[in-house]
PDB file of N, CA and C in Angstrom:
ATOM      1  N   UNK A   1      91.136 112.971  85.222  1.00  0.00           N
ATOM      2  CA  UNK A   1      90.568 111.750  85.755  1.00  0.00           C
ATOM      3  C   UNK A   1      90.637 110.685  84.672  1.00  0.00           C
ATOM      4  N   UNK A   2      90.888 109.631  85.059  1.00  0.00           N
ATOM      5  CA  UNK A   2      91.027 108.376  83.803  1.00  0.00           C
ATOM      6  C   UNK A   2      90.166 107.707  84.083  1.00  0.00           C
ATOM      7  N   UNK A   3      89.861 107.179  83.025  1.00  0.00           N
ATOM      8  CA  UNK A   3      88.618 106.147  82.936  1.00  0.00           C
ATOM      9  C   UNK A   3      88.454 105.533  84.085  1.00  0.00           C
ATOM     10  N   UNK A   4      87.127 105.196  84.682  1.00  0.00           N
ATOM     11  CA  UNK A   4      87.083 104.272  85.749  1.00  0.00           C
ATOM     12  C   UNK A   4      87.431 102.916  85.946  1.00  0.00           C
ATOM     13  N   UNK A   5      87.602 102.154  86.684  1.00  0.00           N
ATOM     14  CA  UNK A   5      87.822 100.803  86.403  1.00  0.00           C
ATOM     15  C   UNK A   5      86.274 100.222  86.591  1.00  0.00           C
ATOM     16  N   UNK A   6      85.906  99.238  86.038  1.00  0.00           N
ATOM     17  CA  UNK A   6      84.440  97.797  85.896  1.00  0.00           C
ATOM     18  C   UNK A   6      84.738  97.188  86.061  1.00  0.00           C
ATOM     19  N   UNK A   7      84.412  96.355  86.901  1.00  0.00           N
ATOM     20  CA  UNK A   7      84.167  94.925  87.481  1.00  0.00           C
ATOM     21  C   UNK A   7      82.925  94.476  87.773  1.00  0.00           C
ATOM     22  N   UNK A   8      82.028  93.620  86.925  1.00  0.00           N
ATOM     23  CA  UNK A   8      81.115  93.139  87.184  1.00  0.00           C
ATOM     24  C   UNK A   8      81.020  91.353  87.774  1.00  0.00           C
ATOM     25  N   UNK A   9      80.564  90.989  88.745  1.00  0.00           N
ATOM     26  CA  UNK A   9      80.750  89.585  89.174  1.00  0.00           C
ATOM     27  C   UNK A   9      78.989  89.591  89.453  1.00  0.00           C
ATOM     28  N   UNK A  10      78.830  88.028  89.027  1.00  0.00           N
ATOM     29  CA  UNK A  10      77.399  87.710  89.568  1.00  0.00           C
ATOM     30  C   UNK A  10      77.540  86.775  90.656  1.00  0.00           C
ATOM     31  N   UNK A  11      76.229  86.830  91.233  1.00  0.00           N
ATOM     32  CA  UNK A  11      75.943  85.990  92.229  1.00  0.00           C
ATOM     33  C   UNK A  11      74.461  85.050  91.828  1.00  0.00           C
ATOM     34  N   UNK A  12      74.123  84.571  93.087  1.00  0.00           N
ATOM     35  CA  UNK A  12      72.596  83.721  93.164  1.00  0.00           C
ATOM     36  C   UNK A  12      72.268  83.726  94.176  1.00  0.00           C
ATOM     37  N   UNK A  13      72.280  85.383  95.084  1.00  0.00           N
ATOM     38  CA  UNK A  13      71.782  85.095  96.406  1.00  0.00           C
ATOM     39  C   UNK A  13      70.442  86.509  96.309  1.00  0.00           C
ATOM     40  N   UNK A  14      70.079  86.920  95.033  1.00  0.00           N
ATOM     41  CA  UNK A  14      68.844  87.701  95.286  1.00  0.00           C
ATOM     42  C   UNK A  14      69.333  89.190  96.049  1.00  0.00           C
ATOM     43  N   UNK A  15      68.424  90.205  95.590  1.00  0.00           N
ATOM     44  CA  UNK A  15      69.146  91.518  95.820  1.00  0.00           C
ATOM     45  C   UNK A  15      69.369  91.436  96.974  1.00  0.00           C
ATOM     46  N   UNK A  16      67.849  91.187  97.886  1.00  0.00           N
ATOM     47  CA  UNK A  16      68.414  91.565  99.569  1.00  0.00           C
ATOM     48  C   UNK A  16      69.491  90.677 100.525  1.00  0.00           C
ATOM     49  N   UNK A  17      69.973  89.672  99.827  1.00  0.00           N
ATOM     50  CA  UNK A  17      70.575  89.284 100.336  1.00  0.00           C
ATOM     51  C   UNK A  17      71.885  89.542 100.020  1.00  0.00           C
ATOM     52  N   UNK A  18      72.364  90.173  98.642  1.00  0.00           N
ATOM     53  CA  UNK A  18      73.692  90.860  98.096  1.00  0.00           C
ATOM     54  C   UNK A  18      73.612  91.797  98.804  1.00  0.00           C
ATOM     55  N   UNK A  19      72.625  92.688  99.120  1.00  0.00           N
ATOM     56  CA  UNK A  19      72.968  94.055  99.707  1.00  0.00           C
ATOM     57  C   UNK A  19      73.610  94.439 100.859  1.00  0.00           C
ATOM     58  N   UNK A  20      72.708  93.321 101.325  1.00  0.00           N
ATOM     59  CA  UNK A  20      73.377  92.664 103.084  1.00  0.00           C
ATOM     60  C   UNK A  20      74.937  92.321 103.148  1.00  0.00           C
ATOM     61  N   UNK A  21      75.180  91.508 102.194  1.00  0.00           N
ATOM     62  CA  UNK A  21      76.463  91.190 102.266  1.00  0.00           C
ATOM     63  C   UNK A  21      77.508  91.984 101.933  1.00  0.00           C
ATOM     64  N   UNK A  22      76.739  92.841 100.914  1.00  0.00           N
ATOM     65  CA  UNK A  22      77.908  94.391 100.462  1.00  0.00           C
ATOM     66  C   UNK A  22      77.986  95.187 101.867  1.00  0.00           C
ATOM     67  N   UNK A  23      76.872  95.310 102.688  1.00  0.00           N
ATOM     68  CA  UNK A  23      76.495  96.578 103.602  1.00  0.00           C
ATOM     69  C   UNK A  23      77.448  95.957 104.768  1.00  0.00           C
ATOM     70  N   UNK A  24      77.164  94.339 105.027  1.00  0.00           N
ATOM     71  CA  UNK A  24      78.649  94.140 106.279  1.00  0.00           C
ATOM     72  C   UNK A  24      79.836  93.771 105.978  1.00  0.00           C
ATOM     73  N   UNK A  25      80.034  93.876 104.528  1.00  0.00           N
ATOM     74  CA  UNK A  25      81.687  93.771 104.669  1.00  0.00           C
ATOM     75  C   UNK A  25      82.398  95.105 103.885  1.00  0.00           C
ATOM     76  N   UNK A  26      81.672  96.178 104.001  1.00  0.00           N
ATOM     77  CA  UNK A  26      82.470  97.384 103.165  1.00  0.00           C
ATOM     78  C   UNK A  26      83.670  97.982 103.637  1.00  0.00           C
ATOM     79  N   UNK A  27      84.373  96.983 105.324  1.00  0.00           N
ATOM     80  CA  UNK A  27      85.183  97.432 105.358  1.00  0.00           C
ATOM     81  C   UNK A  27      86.123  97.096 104.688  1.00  0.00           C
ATOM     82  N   UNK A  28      86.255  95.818 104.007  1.00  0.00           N
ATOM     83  CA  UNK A  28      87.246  94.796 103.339  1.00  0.00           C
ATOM     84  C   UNK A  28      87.558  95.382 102.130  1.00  0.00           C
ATOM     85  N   UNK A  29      86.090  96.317 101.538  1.00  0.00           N
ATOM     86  CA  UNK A  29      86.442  97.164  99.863  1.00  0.00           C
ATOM     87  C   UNK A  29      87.660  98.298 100.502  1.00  0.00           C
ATOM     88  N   UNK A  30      87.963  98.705 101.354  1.00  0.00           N
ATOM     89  CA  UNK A  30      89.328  99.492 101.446  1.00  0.00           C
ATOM     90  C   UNK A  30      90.823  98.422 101.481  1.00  0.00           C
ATOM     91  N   UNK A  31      90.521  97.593 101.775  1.00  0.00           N
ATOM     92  CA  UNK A  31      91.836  96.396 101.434  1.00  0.00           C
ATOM     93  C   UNK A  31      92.282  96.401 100.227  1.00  0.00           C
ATOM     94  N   UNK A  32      91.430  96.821  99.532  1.00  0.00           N
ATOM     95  CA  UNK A  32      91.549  96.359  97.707  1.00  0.00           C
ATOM     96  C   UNK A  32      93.018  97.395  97.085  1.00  0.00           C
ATOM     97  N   UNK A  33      92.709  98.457  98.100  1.00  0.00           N
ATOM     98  CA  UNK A  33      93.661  99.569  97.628  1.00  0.00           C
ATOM     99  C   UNK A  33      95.042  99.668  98.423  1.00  0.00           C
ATOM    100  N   UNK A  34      95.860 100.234  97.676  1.00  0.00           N
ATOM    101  CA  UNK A  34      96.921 100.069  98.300  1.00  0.00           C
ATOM    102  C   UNK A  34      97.296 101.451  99.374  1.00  0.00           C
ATOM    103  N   UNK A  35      97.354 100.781 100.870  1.00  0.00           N
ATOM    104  CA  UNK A  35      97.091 101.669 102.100  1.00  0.00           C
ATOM    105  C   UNK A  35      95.846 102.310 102.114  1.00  0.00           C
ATOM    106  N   UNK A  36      94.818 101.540 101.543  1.00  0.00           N
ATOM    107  CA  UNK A  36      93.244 101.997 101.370  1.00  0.00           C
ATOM    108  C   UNK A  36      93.139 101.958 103.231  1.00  0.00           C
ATOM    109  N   UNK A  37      91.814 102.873 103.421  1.00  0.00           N
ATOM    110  CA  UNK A  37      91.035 103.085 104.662  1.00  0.00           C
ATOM    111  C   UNK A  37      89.844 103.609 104.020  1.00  0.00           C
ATOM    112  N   UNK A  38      88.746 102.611 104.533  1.00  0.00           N
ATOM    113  CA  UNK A  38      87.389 103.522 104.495  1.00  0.00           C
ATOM    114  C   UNK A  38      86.964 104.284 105.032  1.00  0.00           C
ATOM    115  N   UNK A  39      86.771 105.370 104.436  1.00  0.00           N
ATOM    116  CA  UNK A  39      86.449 106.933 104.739  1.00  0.00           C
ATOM    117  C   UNK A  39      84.948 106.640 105.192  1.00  0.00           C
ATOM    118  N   UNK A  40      84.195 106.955 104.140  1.00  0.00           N
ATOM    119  CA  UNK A  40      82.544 106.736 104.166  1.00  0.00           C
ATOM    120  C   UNK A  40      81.478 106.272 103.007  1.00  0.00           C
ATOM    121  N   UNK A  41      80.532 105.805 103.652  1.00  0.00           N
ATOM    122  CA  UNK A  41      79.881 105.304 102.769  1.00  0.00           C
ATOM    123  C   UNK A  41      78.108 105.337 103.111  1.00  0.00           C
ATOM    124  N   UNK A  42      77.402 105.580 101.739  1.00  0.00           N
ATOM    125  CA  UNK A  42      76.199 105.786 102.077  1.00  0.00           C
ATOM    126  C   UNK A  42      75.552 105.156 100.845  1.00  0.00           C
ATOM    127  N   UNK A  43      73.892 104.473 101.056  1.00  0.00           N
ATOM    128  CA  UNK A  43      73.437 104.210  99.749  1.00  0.00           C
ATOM    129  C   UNK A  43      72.233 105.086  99.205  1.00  0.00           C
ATOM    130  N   UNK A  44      72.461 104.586  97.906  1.00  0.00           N
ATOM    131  CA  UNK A  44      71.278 105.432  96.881  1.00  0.00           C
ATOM    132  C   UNK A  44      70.507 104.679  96.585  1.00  0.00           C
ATOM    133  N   UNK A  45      69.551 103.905  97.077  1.00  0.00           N
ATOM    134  CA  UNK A  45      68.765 103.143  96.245  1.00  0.00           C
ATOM    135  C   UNK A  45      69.611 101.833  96.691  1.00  0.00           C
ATOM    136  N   UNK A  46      70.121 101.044  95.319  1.00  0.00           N
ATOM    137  CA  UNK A  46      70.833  99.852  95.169  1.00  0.00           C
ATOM    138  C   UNK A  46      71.954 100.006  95.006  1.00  0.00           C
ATOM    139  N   UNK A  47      72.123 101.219  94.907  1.00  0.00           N
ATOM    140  CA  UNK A  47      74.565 101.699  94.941  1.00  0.00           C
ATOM    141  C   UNK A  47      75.103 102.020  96.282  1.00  0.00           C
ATOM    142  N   UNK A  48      75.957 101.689  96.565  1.00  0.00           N
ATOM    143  CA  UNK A  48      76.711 101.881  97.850  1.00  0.00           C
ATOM    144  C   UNK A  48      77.655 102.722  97.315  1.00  0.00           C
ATOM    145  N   UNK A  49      77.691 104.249  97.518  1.00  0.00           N
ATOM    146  CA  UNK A  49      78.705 104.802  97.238  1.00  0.00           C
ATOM    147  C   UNK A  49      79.846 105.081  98.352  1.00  0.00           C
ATOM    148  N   UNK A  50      80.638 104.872  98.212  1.00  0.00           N
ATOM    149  CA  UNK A  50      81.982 105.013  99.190  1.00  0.00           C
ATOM    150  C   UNK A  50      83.349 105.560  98.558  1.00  0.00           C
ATOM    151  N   UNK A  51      84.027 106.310  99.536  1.00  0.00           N
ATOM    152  CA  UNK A  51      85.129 107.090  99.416  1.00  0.00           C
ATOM    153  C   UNK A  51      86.261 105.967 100.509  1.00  0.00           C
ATOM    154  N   UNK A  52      87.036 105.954 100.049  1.00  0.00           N
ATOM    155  CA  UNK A  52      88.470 104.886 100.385  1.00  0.00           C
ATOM    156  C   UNK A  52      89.665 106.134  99.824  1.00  0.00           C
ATOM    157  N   UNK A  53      90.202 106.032 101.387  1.00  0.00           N
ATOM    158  CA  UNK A  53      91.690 106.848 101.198  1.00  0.00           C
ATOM    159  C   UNK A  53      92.913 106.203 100.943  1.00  0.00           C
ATOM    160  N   UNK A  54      93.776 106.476 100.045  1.00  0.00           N
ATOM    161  CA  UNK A  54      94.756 105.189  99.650  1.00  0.00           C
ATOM    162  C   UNK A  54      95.784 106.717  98.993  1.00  0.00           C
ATOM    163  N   UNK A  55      96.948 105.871 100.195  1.00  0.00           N
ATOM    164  CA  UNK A  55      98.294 107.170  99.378  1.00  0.00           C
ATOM    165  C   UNK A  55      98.144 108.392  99.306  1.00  0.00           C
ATOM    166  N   UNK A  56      97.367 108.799 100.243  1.00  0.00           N
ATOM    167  CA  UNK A  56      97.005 110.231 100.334  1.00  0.00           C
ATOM    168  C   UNK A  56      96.121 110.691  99.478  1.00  0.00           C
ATOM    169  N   UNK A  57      95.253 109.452  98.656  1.00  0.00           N
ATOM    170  CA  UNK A  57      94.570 110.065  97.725  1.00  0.00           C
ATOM    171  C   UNK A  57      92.831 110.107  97.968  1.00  0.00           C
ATOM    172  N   UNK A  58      91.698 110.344  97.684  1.00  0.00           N
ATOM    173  CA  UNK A  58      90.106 110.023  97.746  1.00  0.00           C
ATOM    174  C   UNK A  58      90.066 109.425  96.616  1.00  0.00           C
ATOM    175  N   UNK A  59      89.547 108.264  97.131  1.00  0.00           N
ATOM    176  CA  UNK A  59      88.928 107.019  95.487  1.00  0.00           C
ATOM    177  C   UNK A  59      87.593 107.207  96.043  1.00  0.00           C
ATOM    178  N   UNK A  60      86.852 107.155  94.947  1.00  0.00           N
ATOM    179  CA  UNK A  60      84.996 107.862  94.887  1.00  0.00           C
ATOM    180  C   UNK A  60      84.779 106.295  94.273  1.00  0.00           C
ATOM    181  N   UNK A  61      83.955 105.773  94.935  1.00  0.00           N
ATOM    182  CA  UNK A  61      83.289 104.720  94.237  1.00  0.00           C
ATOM    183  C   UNK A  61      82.138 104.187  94.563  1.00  0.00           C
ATOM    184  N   UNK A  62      81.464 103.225  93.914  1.00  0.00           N
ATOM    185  CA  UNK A  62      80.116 102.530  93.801  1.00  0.00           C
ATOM    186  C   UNK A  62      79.987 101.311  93.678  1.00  0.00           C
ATOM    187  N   UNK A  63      79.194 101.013  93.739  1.00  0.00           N
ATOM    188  CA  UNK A  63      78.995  99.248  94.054  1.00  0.00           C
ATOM    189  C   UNK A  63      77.400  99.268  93.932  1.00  0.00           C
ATOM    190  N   UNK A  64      76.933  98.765  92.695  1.00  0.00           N
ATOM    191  CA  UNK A  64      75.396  98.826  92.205  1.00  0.00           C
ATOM    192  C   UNK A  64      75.112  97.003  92.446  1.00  0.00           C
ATOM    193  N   UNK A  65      73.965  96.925  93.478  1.00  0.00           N
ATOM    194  CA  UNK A  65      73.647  95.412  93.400  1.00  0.00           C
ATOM    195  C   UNK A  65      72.549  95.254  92.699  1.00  0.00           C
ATOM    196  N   UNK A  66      72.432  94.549  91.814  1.00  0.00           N
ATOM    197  CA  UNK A  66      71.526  93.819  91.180  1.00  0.00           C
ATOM    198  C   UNK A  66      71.157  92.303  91.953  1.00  0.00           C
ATOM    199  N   UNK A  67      69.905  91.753  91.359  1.00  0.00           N
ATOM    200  CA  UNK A  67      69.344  90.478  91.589  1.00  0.00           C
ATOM    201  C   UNK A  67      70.544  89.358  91.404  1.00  0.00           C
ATOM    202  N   UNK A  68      71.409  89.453  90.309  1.00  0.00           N
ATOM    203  CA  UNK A  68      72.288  88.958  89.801  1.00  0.00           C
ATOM    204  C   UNK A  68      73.244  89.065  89.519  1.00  0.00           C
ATOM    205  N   UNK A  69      73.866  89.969  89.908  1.00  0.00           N
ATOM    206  CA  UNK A  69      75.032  90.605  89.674  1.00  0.00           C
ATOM    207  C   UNK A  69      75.367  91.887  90.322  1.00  0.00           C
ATOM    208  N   UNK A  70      76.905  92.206  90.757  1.00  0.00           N
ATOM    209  CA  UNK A  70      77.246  93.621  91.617  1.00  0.00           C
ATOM    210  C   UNK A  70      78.230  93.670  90.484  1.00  0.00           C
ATOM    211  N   UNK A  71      77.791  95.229  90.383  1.00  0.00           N
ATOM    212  CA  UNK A  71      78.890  95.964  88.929  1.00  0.00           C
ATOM    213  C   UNK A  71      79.705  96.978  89.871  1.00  0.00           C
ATOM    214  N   UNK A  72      81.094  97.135  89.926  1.00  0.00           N
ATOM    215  CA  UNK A  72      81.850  97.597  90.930  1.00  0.00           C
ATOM    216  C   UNK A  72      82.739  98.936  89.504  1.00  0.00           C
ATOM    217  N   UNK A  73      82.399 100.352  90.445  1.00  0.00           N
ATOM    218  CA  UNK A  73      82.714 101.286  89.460  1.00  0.00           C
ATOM    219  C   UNK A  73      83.920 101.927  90.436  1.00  0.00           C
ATOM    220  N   UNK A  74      84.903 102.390  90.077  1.00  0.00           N
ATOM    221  CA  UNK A  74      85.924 102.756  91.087  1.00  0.00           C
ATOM    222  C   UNK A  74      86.667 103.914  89.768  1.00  0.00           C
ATOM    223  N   UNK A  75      86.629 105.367  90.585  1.00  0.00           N
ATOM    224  CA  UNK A  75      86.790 106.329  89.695  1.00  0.00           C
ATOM    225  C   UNK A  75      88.281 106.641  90.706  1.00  0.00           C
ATOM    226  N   UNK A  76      89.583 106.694  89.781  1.00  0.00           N
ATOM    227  CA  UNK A  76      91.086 106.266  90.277  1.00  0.00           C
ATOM    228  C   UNK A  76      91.173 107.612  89.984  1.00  0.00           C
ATOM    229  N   UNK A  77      91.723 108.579  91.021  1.00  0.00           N
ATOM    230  CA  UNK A  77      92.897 109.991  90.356  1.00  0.00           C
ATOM    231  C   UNK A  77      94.017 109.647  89.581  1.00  0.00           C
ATOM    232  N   UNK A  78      94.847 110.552  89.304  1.00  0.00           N
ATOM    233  CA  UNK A  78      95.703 110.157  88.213  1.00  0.00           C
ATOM    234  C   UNK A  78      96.698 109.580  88.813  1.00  0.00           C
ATOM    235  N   UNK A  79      97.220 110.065  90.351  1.00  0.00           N
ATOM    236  CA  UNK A  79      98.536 109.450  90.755  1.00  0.00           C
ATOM    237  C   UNK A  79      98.027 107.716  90.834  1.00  0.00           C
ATOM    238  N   UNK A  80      96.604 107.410  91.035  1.00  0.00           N
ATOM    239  CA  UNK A  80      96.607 106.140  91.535  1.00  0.00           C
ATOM    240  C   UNK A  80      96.225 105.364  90.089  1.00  0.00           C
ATOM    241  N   UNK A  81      96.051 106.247  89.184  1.00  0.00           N
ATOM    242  CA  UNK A  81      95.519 105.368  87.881  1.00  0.00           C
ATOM    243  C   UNK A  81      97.240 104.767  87.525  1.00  0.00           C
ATOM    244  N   UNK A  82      97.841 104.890  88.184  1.00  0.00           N
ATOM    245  CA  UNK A  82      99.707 103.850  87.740  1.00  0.00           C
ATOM    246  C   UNK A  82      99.021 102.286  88.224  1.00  0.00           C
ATOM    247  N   UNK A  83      98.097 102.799  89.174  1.00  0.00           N
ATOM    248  CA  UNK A  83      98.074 101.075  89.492  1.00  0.00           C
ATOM    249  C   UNK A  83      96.770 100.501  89.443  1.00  0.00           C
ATOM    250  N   UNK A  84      96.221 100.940  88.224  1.00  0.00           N
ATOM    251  CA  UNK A  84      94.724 100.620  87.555  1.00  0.00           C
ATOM    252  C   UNK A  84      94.840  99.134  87.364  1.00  0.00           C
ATOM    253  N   UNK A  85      95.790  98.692  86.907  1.00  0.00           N
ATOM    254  CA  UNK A  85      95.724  96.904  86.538  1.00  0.00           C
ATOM    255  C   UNK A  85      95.661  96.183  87.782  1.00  0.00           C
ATOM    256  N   UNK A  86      96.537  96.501  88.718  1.00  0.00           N
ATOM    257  CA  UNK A  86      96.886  95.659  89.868  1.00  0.00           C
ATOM    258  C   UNK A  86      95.514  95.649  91.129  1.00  0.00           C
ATOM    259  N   UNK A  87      95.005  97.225  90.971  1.00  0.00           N
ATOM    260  CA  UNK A  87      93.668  97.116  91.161  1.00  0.00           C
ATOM    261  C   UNK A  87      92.292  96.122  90.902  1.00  0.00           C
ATOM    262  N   UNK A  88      92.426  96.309  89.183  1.00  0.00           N
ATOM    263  CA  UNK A  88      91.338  95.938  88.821  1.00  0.00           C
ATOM    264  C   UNK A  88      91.416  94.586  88.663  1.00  0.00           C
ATOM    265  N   UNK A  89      92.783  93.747  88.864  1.00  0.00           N
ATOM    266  CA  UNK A  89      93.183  92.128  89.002  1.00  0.00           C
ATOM    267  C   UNK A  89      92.475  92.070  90.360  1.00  0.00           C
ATOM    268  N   UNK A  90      92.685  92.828  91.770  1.00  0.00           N
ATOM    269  CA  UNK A  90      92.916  92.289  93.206  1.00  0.00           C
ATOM    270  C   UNK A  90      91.365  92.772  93.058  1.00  0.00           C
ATOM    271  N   UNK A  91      90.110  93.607  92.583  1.00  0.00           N
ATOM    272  CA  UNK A  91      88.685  93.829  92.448  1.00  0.00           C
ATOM    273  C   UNK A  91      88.114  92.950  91.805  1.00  0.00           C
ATOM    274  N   UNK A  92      88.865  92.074  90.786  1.00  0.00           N
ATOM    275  CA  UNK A  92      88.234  91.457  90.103  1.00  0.00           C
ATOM    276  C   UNK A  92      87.961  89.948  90.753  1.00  0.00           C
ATOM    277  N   UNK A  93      89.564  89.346  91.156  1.00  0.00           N
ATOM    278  CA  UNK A  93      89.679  88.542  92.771  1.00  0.00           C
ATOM    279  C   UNK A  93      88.924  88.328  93.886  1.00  0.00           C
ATOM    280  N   UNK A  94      89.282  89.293  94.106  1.00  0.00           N
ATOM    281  CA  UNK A  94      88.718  89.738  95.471  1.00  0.00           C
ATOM    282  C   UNK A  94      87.068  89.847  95.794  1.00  0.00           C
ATOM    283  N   UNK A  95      86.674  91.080  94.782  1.00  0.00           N
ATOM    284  CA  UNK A  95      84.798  91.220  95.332  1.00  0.00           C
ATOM    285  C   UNK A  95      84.029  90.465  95.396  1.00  0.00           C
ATOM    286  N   UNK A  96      84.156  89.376  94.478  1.00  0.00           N
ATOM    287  CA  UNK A  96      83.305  88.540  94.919  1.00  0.00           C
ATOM    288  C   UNK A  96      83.150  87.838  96.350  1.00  0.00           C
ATOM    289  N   UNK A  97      84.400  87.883  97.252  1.00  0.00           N
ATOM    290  CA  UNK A  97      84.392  86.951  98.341  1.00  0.00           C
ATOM    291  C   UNK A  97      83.193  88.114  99.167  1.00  0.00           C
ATOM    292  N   UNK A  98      83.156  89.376  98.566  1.00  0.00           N
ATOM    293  CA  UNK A  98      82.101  90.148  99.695  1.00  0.00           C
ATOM    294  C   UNK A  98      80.709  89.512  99.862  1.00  0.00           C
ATOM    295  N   UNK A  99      80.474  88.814  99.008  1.00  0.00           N
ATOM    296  CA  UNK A  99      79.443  88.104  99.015  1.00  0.00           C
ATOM    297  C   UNK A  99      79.601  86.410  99.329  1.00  0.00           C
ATOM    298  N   UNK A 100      80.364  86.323  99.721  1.00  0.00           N
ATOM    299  CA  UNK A 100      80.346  84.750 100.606  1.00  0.00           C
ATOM    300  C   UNK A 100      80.010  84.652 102.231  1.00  0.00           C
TER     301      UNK A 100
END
């Protein structure tokens, strides 16, 4: 397993209202991947953990909301860690619009 990818982005919309916005658009976090589909997803508290199938592979990941910020943890297998950059460019892009 290779290092995970981080992406942290802040906001100014207060936890319950990040959470909300993570909880109705988690289908869009499978876009991020290439031939991603969201499998499932459940929360712990303030993490949304979710599994996204991409290339035949399971990506395990999390999404911790804070008051101020969502820290986005995405743990890549090895065939998909080839495309850790292009990922963590289109996560880094991208997550924030989950919260618009």
């Amino acid at each position: 397993m290779s290092e995970p990818i981080i992406v942290e982005f802040p906001h100014q919309l207060g936890l319950a209202a990040a959470r909300a916005r993570v909880d109705g658009r988690i289908g869009k976090l499978a876009a991020m991947f290439p031939g991603g589909a969201a499998v499932d997803h459940r929360w712990e508290g303030d993490t949304l953990h979710f599994t996204v199938a991409a290339l035949g592979q399971r990506v395990a990941s999390r999404l911790t909301v804070a008051a101020d910020k969502v820290r986005a943890e995405i743990d890549l297998p090895p065939f998909l860690a080839l495309f850790a950059d292009k990922i963590r460019a289109k996560l880094a892009k991208e997550a924030p619009k989950l919260l618009e």
